[in-house]
Each structure stands twice: as C-alpha cells, then as structure tokens.
PDB file of N, CA and C in Angstrom:
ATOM      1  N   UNK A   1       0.825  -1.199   0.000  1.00  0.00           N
ATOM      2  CA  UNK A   1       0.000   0.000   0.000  1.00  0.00           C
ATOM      3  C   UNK A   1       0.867   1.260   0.000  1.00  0.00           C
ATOM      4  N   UNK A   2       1.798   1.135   0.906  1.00  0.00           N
ATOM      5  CA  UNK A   2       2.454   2.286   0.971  1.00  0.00           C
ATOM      6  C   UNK A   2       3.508   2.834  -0.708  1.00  0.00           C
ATOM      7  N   UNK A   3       4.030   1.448  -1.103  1.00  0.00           N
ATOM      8  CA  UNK A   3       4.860   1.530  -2.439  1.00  0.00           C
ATOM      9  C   UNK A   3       3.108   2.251  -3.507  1.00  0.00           C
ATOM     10  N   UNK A   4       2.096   1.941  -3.551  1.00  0.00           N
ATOM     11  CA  UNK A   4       1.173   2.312  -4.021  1.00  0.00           C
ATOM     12  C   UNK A   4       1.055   3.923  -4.254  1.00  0.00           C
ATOM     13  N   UNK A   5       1.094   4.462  -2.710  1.00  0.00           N
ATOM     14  CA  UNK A   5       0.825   5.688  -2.545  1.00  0.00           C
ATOM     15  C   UNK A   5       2.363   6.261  -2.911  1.00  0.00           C
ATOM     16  N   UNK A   6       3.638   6.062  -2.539  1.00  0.00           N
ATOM     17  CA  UNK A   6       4.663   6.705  -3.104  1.00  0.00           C
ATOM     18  C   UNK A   6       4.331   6.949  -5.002  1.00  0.00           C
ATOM     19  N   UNK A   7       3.895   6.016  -5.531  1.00  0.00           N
ATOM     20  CA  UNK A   7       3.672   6.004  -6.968  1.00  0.00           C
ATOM     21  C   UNK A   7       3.111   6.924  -7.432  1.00  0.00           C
ATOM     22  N   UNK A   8       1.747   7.257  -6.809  1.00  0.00           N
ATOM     23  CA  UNK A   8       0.341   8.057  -7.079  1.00  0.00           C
ATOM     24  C   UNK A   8       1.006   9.419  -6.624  1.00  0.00           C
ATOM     25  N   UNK A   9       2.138   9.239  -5.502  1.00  0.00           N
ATOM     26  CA  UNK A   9       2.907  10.604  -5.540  1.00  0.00           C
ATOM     27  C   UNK A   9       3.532  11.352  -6.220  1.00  0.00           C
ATOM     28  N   UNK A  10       4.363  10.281  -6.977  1.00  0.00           N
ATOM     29  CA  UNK A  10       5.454  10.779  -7.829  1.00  0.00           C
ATOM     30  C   UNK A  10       4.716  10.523  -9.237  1.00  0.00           C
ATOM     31  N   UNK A  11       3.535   9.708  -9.548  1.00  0.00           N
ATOM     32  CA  UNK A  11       2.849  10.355 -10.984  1.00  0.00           C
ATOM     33  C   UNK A  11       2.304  12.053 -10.889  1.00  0.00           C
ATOM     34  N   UNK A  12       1.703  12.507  -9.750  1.00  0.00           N
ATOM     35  CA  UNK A  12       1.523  13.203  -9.376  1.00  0.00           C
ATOM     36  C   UNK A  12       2.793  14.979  -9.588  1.00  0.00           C
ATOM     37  N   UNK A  13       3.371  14.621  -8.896  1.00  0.00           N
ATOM     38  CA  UNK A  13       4.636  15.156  -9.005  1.00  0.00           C
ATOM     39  C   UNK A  13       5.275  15.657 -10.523  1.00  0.00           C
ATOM     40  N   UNK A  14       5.141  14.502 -11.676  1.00  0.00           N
ATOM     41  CA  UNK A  14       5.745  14.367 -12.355  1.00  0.00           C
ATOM     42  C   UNK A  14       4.639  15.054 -13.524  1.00  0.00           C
ATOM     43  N   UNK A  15       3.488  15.218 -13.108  1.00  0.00           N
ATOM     44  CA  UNK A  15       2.264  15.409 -13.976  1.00  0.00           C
ATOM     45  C   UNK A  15       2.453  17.563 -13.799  1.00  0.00           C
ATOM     46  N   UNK A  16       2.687  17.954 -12.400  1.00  0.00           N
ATOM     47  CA  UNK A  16       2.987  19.124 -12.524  1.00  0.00           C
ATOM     48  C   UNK A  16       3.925  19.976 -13.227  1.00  0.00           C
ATOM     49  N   UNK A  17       5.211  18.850 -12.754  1.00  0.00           N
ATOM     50  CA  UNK A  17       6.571  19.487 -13.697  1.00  0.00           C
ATOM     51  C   UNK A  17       6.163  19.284 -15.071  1.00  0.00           C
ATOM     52  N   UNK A  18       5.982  18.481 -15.946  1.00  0.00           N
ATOM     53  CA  UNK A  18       5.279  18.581 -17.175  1.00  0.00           C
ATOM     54  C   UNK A  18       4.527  19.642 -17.537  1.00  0.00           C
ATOM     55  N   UNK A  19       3.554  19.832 -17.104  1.00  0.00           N
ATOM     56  CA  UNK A  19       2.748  20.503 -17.396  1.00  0.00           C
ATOM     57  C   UNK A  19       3.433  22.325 -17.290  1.00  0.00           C
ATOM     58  N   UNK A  20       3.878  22.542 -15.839  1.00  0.00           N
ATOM     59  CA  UNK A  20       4.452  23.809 -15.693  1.00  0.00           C
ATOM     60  C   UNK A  20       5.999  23.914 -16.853  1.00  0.00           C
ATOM     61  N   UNK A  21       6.353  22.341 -17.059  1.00  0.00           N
ATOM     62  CA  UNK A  21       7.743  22.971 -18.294  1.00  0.00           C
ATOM     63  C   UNK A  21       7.076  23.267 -19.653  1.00  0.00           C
ATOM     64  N   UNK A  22       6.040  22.801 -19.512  1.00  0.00           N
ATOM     65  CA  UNK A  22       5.077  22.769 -21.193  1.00  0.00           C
ATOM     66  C   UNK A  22       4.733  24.715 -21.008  1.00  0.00           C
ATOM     67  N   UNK A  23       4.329  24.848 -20.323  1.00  0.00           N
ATOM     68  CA  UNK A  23       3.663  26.151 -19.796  1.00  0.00           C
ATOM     69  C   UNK A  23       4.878  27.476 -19.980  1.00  0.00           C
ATOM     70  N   UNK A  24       5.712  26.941 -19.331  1.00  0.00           N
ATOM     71  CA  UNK A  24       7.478  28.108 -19.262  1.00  0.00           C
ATOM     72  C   UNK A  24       7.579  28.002 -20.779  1.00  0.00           C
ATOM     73  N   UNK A  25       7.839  26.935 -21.723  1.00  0.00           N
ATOM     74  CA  UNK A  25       8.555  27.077 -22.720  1.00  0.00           C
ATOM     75  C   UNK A  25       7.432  27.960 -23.864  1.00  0.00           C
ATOM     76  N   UNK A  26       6.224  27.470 -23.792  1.00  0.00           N
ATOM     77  CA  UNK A  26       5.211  27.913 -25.007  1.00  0.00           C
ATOM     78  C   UNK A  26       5.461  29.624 -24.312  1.00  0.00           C
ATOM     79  N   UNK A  27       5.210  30.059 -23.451  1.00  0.00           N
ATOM     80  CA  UNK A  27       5.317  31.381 -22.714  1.00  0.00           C
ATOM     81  C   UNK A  27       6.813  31.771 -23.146  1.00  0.00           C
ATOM     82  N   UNK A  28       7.603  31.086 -22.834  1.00  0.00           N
ATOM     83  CA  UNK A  28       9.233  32.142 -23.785  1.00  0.00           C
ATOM     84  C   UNK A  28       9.257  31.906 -24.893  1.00  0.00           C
ATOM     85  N   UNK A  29       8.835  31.180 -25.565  1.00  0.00           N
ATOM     86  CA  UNK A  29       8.667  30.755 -27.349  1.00  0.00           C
ATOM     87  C   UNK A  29       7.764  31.503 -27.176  1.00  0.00           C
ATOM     88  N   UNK A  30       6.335  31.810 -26.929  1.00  0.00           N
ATOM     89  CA  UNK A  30       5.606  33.479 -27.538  1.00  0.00           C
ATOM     90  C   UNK A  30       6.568  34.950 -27.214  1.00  0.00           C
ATOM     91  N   UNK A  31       7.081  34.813 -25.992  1.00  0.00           N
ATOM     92  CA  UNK A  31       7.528  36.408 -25.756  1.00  0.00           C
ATOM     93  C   UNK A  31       8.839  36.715 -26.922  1.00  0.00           C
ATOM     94  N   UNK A  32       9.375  35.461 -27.500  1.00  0.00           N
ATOM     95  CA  UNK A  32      10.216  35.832 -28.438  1.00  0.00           C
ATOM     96  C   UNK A  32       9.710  36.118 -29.872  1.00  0.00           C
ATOM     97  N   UNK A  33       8.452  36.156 -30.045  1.00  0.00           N
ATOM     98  CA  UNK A  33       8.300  36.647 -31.130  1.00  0.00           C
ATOM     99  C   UNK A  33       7.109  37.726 -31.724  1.00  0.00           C
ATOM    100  N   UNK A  34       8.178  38.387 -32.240  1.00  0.00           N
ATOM    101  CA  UNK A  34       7.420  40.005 -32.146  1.00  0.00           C
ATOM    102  C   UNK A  34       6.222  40.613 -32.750  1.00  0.00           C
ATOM    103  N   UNK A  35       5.754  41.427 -32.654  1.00  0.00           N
ATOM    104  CA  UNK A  35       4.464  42.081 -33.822  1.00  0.00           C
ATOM    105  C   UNK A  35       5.862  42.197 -35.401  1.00  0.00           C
ATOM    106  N   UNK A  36       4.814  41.531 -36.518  1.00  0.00           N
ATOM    107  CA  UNK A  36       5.836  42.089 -37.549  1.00  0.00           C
ATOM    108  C   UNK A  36       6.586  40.797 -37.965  1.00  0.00           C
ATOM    109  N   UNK A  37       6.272  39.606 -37.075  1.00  0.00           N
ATOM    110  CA  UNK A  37       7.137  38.362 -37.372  1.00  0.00           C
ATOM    111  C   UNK A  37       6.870  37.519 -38.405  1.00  0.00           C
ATOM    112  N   UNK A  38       7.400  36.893 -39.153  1.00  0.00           N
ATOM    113  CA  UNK A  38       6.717  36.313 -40.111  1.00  0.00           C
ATOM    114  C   UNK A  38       6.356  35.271 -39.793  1.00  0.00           C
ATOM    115  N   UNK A  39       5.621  34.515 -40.939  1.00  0.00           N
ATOM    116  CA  UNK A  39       5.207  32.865 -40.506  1.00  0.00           C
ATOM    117  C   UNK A  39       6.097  32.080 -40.016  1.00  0.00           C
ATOM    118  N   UNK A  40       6.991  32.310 -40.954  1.00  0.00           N
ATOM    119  CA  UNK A  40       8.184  31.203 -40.770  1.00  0.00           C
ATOM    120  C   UNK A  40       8.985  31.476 -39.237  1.00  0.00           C
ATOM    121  N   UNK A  41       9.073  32.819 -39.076  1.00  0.00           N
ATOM    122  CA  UNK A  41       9.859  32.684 -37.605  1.00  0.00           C
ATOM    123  C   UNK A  41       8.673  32.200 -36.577  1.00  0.00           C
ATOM    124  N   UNK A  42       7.809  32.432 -36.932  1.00  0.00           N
ATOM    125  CA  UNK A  42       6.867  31.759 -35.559  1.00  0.00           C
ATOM    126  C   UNK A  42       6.885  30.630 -35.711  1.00  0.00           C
ATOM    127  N   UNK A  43       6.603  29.540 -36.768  1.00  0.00           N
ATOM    128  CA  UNK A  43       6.862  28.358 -36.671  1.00  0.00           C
ATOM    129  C   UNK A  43       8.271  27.663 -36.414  1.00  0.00           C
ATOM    130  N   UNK A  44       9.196  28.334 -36.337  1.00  0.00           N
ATOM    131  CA  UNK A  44      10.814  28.418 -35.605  1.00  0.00           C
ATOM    132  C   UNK A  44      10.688  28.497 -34.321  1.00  0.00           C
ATOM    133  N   UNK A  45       9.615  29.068 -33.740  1.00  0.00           N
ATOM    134  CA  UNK A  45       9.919  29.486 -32.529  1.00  0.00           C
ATOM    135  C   UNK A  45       8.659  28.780 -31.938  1.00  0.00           C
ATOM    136  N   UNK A  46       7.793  27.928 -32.356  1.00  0.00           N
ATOM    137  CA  UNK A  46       7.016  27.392 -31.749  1.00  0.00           C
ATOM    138  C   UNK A  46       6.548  26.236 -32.344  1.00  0.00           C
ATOM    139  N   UNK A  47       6.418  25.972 -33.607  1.00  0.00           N
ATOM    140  CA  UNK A  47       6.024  25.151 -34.487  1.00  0.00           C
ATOM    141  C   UNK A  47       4.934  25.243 -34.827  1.00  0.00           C
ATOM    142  N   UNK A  48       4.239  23.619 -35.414  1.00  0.00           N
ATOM    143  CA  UNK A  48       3.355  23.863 -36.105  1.00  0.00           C
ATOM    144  C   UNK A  48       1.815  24.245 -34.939  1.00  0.00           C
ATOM    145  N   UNK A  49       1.006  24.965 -35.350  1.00  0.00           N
ATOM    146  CA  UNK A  49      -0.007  25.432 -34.238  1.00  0.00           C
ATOM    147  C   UNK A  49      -1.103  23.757 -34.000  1.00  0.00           C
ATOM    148  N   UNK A  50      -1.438  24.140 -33.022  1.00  0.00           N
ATOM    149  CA  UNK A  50      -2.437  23.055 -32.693  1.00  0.00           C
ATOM    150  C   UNK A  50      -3.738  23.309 -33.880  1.00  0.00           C
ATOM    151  N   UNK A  51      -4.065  24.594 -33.455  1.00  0.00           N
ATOM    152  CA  UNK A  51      -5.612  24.550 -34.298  1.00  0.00           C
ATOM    153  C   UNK A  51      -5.140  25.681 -34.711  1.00  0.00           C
ATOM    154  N   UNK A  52      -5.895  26.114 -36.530  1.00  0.00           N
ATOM    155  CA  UNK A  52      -5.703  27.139 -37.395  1.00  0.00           C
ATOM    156  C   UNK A  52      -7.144  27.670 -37.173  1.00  0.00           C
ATOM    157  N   UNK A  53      -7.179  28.955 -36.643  1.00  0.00           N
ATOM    158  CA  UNK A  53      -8.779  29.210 -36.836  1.00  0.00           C
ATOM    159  C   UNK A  53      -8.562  30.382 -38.074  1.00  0.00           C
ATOM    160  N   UNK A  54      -9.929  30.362 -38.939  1.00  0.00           N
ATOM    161  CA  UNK A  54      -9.771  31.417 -39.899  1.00  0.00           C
ATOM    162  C   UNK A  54     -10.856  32.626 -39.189  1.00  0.00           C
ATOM    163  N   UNK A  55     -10.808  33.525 -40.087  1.00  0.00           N
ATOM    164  CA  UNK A  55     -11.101  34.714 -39.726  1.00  0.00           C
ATOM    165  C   UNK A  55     -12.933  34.412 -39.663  1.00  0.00           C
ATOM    166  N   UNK A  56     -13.463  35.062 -39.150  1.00  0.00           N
ATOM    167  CA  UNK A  56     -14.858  34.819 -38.521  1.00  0.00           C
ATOM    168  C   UNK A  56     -15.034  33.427 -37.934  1.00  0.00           C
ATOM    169  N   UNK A  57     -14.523  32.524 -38.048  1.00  0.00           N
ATOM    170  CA  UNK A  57     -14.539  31.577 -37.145  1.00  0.00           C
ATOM    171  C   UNK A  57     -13.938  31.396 -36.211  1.00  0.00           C
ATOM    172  N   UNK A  58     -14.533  31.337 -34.709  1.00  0.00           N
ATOM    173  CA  UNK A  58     -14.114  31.097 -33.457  1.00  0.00           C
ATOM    174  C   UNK A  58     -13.208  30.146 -33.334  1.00  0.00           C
ATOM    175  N   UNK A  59     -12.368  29.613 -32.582  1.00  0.00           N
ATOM    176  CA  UNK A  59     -12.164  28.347 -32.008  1.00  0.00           C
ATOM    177  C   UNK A  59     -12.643  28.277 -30.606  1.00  0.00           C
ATOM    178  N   UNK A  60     -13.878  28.195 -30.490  1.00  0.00           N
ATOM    179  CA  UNK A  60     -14.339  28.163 -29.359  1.00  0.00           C
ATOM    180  C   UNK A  60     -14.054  27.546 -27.916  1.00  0.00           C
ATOM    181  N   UNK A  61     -13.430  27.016 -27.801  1.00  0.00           N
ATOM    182  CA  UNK A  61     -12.744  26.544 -26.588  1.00  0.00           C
ATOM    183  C   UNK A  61     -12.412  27.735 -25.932  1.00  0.00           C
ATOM    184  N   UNK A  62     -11.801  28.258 -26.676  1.00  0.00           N
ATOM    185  CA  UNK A  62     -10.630  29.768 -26.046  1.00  0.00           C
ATOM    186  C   UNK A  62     -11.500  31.121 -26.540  1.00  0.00           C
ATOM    187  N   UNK A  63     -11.939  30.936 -27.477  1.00  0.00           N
ATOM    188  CA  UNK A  63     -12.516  32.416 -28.530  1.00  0.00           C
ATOM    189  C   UNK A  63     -13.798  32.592 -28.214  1.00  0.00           C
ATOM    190  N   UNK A  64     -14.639  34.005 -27.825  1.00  0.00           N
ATOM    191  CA  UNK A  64     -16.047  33.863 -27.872  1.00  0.00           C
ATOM    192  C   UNK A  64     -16.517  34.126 -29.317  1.00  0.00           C
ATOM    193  N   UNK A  65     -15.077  35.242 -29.827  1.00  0.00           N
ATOM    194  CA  UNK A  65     -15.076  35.616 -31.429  1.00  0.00           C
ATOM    195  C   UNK A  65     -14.361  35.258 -31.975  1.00  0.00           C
ATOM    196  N   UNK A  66     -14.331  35.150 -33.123  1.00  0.00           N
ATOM    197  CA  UNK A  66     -12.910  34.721 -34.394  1.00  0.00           C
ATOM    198  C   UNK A  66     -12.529  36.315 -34.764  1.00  0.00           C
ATOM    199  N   UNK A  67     -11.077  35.932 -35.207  1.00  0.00           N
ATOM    200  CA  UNK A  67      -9.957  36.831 -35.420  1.00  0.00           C
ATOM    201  C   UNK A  67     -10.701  37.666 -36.751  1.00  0.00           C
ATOM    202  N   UNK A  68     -10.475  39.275 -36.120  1.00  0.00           N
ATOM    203  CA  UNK A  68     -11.140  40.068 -37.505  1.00  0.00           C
ATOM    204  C   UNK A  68     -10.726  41.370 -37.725  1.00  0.00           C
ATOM    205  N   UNK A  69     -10.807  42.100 -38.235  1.00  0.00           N
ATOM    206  CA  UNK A  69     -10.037  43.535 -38.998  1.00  0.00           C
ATOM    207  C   UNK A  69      -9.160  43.009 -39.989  1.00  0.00           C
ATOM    208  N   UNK A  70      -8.037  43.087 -39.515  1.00  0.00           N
ATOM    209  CA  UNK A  70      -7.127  42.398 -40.199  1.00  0.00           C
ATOM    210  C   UNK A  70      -6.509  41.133 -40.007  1.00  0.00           C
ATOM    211  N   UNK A  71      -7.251  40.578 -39.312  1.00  0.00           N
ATOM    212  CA  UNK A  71      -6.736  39.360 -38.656  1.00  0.00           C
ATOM    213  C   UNK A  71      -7.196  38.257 -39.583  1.00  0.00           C
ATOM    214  N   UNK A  72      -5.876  37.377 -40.659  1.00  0.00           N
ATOM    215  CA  UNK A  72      -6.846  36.662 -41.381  1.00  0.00           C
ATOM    216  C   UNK A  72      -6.584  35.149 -40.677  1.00  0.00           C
ATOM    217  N   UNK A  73      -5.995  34.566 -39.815  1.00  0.00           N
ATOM    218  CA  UNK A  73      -6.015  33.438 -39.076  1.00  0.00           C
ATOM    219  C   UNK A  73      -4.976  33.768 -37.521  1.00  0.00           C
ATOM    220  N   UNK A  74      -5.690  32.902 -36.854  1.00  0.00           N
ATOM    221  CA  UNK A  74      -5.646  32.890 -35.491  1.00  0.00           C
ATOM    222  C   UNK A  74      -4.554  31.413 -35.130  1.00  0.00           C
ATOM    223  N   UNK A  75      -3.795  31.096 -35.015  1.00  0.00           N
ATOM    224  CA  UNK A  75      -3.265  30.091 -34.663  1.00  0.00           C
ATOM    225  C   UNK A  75      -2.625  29.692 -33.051  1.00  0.00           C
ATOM    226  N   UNK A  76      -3.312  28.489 -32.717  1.00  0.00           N
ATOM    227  CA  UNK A  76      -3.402  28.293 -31.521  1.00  0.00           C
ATOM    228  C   UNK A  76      -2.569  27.199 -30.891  1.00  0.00           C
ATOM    229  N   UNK A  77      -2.006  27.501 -30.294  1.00  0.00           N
ATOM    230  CA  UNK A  77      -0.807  26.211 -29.423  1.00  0.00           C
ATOM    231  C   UNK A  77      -1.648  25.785 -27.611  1.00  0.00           C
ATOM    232  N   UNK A  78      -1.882  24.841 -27.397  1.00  0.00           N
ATOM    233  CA  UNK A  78      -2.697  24.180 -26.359  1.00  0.00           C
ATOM    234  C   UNK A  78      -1.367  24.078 -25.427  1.00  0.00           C
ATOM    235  N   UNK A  79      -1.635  23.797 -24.255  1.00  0.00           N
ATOM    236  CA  UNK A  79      -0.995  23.110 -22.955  1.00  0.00           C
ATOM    237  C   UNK A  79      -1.900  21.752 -23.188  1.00  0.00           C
ATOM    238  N   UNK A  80      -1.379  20.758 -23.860  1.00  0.00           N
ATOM    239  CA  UNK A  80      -1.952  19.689 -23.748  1.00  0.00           C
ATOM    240  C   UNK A  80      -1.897  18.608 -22.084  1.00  0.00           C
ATOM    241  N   UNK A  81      -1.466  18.979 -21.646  1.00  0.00           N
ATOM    242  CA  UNK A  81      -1.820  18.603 -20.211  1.00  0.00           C
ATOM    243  C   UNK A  81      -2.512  19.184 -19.127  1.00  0.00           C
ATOM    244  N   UNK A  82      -2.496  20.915 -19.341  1.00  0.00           N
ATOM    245  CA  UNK A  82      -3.764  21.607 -18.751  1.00  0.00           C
ATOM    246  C   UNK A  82      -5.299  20.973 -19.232  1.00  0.00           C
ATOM    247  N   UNK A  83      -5.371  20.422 -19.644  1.00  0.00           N
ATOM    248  CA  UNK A  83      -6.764  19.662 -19.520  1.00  0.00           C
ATOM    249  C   UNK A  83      -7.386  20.756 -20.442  1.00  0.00           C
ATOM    250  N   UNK A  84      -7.296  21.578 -21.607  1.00  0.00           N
ATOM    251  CA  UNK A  84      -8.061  22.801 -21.732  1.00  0.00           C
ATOM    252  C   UNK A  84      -8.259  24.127 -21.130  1.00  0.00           C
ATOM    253  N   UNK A  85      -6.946  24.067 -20.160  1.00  0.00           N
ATOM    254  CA  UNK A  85      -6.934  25.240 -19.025  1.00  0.00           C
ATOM    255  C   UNK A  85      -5.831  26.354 -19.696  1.00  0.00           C
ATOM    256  N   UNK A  86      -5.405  26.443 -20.906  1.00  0.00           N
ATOM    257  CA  UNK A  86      -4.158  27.408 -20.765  1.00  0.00           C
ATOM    258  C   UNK A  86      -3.878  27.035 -22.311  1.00  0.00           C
ATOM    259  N   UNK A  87      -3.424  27.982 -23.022  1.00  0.00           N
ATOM    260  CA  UNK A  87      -3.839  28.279 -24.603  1.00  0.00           C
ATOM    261  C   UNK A  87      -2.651  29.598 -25.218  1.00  0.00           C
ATOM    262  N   UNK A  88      -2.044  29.405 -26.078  1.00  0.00           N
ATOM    263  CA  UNK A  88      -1.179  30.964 -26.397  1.00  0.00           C
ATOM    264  C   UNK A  88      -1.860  30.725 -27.797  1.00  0.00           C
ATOM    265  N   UNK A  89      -1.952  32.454 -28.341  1.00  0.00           N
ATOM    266  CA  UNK A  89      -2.320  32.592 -29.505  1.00  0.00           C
ATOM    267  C   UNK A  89      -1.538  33.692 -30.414  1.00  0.00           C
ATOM    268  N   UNK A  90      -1.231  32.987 -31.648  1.00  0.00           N
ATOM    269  CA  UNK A  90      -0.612  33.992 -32.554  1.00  0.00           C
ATOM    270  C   UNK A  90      -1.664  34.810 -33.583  1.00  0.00           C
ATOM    271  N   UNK A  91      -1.941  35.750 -33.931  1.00  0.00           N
ATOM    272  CA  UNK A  91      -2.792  36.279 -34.971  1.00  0.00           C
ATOM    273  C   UNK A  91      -2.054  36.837 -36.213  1.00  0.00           C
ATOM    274  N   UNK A  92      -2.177  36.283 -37.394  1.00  0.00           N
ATOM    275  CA  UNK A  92      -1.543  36.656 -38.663  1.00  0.00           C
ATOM    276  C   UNK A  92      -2.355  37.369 -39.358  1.00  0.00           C
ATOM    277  N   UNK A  93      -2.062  38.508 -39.676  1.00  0.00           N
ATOM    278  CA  UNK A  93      -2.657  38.927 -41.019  1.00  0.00           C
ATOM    279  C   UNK A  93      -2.716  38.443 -42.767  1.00  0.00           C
ATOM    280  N   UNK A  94      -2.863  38.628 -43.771  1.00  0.00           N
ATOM    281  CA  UNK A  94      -3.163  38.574 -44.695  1.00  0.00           C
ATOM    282  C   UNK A  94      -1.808  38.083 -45.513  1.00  0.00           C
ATOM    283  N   UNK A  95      -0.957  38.467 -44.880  1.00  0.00           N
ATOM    284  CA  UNK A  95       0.708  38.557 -45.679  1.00  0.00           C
ATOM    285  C   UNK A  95       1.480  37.741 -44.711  1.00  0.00           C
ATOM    286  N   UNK A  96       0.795  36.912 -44.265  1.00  0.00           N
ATOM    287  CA  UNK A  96       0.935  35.879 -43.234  1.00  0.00           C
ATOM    288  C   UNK A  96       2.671  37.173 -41.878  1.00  0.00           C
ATOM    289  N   UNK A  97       2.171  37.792 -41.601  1.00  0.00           N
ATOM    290  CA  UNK A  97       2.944  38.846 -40.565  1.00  0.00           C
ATOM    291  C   UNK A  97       1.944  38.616 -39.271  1.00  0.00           C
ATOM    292  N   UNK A  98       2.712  38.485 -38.097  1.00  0.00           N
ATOM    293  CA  UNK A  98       2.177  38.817 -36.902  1.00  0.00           C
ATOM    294  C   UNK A  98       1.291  40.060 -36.124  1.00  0.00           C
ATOM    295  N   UNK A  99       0.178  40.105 -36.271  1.00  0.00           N
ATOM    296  CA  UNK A  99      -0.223  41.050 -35.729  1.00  0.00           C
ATOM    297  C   UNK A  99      -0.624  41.235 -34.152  1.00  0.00           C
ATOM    298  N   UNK A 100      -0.351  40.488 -33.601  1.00  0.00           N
ATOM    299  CA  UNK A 100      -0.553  40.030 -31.951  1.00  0.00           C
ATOM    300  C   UNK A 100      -0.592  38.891 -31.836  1.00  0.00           C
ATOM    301  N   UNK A 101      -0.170  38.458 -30.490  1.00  0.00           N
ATOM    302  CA  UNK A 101       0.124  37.478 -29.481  1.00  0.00           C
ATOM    303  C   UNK A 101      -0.432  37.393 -28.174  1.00  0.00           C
ATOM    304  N   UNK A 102      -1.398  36.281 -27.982  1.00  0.00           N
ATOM    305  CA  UNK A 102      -2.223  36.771 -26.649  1.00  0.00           C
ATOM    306  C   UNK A 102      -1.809  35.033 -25.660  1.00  0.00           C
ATOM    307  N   UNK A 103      -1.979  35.060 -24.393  1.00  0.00           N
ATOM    308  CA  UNK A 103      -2.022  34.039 -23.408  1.00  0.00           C
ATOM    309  C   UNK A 103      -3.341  33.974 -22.908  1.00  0.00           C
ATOM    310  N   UNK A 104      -3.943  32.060 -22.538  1.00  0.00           N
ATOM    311  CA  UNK A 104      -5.183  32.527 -22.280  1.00  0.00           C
ATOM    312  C   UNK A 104      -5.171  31.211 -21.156  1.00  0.00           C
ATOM    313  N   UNK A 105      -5.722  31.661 -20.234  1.00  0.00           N
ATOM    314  CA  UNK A 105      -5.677  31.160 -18.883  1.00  0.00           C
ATOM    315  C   UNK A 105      -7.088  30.791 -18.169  1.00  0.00           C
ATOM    316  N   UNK A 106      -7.622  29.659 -18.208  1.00  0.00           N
ATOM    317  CA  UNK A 106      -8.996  29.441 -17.460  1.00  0.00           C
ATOM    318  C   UNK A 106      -8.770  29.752 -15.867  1.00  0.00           C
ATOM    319  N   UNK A 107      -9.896  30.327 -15.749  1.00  0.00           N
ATOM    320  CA  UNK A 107      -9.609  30.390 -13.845  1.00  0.00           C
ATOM    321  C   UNK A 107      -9.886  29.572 -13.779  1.00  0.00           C
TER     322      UNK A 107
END
C-alpha cells in the first residue's frame, strides 16, 4: 500500500513538472516573437499550431469571437496537459505577418 501511494505521488509530481515545463517554454517561445514576425519565424519558434482558426470563425474553446479587422487566421498552441486550461495565440494577417500574441488562462 504504501509503495502504491509513493507512486500516485510521484505520478503526481511528475504530472505538474510537465505541465508547468510545457507552460514556461510555449510562454518564452511566444515572448520571443514580435508584432511584424513572419510565418516562418513563428513556426521556428514554436512550431506547427495546434488549431488554425480562420477569420470569422471562433475556435471556441478559447474564442467567444474569431480573429477580424485584419486578422486573417488565429493560430493556436494548447498546454496539452492543462486539460483545456491554458492556450497561447498567434494572430496573422493577410501577408501571413504577426499582428498580436495573446495568453489565455482558465480560472
């Protein structure tokens, strides 16, 4: 029982550090890349996005709206171990250039 509960500890344990190194790196891979960046350096600096949303379409998980003015896709990188809790987003314009970078955090 006790070797049981050491286990359920250290899955435990091991489920945070994951998750918080997944969390640090997508967070310094966004702050490195600027308004003005192109496609290609964002996919250098983060890769390929989880979900492509296009312009009037939400990705609703994270979005109540889809990306618009000039915003012609929204590309989204998950914390796949936040359970759906924690989300970074790149927004490209038309000439595939960065027009903002947002973090999105469920309470």
């Amino acid at each position: 029982m006790r070797t049981l509960m050491w286990g359920l500890a250290g899955l435990f344990v091991a489920y945070v550090a994951g998750c918080s190194a997944i969390s640090a790196w997508h967070s310094h891979a966004l702050a490195s890349v600027p308004v003005g960046a192109s496609r290609a350096e964002v996919l250098r600096a983060l890769g390929h996005p989880d979900v492509v949303e296009h312009a009037g379409a939400p990705f609703t998980r994270y979005a109540s709206r889809g990306c618009s003015g000039r915003c012609a896709q929204r590309w989204w990188y998950e914390n796949r171990l936040g359970l759906g809790t924690q989300a970074w987003s790149v927004e490209l314009d038309a000439s595939d250039r960065v027009l903002a970078t947002s973090r999105w955090t469920s309470p």
